[in-house]
C-alpha atoms as a PDB file:
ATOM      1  CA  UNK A   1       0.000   0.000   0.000  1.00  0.00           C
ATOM      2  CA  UNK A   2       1.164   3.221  -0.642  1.00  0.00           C
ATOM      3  CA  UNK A   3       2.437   5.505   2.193  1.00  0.00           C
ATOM      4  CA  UNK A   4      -0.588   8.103   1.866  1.00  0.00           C
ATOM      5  CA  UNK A   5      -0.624   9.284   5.144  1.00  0.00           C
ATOM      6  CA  UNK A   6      -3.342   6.713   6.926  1.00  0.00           C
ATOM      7  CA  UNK A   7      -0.817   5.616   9.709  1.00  0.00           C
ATOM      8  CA  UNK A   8       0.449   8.484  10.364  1.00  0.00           C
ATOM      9  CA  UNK A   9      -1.562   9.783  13.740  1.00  0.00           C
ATOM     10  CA  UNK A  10      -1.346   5.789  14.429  1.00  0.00           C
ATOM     11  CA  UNK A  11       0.789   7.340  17.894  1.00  0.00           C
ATOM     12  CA  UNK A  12      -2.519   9.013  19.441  1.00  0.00           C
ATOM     13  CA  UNK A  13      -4.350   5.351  19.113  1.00  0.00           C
ATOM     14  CA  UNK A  14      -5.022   4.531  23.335  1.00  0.00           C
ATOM     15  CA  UNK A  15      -6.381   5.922  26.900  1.00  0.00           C
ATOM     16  CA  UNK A  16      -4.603   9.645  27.980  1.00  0.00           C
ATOM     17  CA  UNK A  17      -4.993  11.743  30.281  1.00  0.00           C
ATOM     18  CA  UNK A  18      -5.323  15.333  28.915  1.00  0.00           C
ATOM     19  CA  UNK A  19      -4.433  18.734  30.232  1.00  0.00           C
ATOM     20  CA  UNK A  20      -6.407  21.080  28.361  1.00  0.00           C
ATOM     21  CA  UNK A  21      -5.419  25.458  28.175  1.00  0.00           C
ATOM     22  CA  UNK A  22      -8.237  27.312  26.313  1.00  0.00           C
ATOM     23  CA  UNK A  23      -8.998  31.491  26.040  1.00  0.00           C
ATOM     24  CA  UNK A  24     -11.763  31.967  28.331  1.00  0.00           C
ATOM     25  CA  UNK A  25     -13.596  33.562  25.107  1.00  0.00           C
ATOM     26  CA  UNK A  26     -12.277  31.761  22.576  1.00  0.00           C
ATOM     27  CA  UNK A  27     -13.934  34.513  19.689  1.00  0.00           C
ATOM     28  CA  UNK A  28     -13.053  37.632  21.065  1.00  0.00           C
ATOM     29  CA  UNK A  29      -9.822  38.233  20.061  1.00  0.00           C
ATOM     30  CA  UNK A  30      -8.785  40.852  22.596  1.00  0.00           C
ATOM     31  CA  UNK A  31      -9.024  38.476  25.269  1.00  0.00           C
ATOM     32  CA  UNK A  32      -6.142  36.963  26.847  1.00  0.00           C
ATOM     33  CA  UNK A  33      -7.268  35.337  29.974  1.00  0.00           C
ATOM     34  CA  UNK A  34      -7.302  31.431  29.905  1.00  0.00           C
ATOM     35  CA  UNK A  35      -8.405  28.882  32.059  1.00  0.00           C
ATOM     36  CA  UNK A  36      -7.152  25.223  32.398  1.00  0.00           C
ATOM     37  CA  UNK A  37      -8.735  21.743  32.976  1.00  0.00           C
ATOM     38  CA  UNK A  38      -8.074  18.007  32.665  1.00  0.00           C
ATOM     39  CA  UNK A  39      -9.845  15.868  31.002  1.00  0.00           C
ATOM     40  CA  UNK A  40      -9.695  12.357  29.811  1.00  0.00           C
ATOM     41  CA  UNK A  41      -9.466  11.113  26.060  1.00  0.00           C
ATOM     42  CA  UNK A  42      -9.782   7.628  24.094  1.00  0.00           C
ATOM     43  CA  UNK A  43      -8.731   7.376  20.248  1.00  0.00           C
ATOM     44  CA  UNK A  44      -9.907   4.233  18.409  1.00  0.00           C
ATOM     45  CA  UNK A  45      -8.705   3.908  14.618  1.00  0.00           C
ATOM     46  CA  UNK A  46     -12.027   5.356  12.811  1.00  0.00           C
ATOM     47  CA  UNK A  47     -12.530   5.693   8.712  1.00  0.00           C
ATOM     48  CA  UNK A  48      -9.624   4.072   7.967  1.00  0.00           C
ATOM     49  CA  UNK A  49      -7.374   6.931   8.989  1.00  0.00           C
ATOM     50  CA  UNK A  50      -8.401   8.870   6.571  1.00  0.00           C
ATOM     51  CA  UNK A  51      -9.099  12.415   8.747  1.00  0.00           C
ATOM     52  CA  UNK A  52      -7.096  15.051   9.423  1.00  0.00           C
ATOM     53  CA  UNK A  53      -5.713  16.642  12.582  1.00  0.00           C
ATOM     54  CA  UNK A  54      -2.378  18.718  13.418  1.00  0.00           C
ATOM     55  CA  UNK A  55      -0.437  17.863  16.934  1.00  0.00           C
ATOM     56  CA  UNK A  56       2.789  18.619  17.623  1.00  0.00           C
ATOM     57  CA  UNK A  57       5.836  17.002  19.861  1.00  0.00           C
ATOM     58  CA  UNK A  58       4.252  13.519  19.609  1.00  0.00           C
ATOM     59  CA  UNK A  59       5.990  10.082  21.182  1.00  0.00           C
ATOM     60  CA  UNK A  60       4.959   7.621  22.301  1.00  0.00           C
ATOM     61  CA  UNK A  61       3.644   8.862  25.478  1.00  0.00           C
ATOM     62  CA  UNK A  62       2.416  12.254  24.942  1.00  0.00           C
ATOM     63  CA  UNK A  63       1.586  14.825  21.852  1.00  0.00           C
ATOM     64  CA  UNK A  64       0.130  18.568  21.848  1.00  0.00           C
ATOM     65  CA  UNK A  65      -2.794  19.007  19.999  1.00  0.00           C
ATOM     66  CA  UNK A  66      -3.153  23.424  19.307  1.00  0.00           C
ATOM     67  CA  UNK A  67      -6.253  24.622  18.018  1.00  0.00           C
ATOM     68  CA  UNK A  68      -6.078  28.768  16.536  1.00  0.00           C
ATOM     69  CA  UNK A  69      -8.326  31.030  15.211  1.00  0.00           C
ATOM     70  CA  UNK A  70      -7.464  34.151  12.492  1.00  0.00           C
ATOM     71  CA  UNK A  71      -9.826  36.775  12.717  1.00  0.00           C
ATOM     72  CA  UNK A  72      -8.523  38.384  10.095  1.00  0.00           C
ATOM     73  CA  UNK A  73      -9.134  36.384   7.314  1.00  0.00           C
ATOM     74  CA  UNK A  74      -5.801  33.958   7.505  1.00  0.00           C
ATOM     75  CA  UNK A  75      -3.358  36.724   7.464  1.00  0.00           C
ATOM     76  CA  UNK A  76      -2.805  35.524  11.409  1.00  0.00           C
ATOM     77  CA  UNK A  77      -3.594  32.765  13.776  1.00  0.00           C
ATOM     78  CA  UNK A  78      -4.033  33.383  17.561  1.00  0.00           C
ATOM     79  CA  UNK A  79      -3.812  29.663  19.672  1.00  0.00           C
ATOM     80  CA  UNK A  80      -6.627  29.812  21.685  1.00  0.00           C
ATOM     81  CA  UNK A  81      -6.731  26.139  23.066  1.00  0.00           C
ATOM     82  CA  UNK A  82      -3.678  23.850  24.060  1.00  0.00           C
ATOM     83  CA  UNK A  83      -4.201  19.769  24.952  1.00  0.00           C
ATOM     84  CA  UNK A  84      -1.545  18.179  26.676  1.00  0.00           C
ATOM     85  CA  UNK A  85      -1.895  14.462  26.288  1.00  0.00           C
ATOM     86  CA  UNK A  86      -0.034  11.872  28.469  1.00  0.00           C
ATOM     87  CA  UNK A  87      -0.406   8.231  28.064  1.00  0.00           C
ATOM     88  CA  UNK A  88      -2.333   6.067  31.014  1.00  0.00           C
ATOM     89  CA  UNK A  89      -2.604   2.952  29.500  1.00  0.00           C
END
């Protein structure tokens, strides 16, 4: 099979415990206060991997997953909500 990209968020597959950042209004974009929380997350292989989803610093025990906004039409991106995942099981 070609390599097309279906394995490649095969890392995020299992139980984690999640530490989670996010702007306390995540659509104004003056605000800058956040507020953090932990959370629990499962990830089953679903549609044959084919989705898409950006993390960062993944091993095999932990990954970032960043979600931004632009409100400005793309010219910028503002993070406005940070997962820290760490393996349990």
């Amino acid at each position: 099979m070609p390599a097309d990209g279906r394995s490649d968020f095969d890392f995020v597959f299992g139980r984690w415990q999640v530490r989670n950042r996010k702007l306390v209004d995540v659509v104004d974009p003056t605000c800058d206060e956040w507020v953090g929380f932990d959370s629990a997350a499962a990830t089953e292989p679903i549609l044959g991997g084919l989705g898409h989803v950006e993390w960062t610093n993944p091993t095999a025990d932990t990954a970032r997953w960043e979600q931004a906004f632009s409100y400005d039409g793309g010219a910028t991106w503002r993070t406005n909500w940070t997962m820290d995942f760490t393996r349990t099981e």
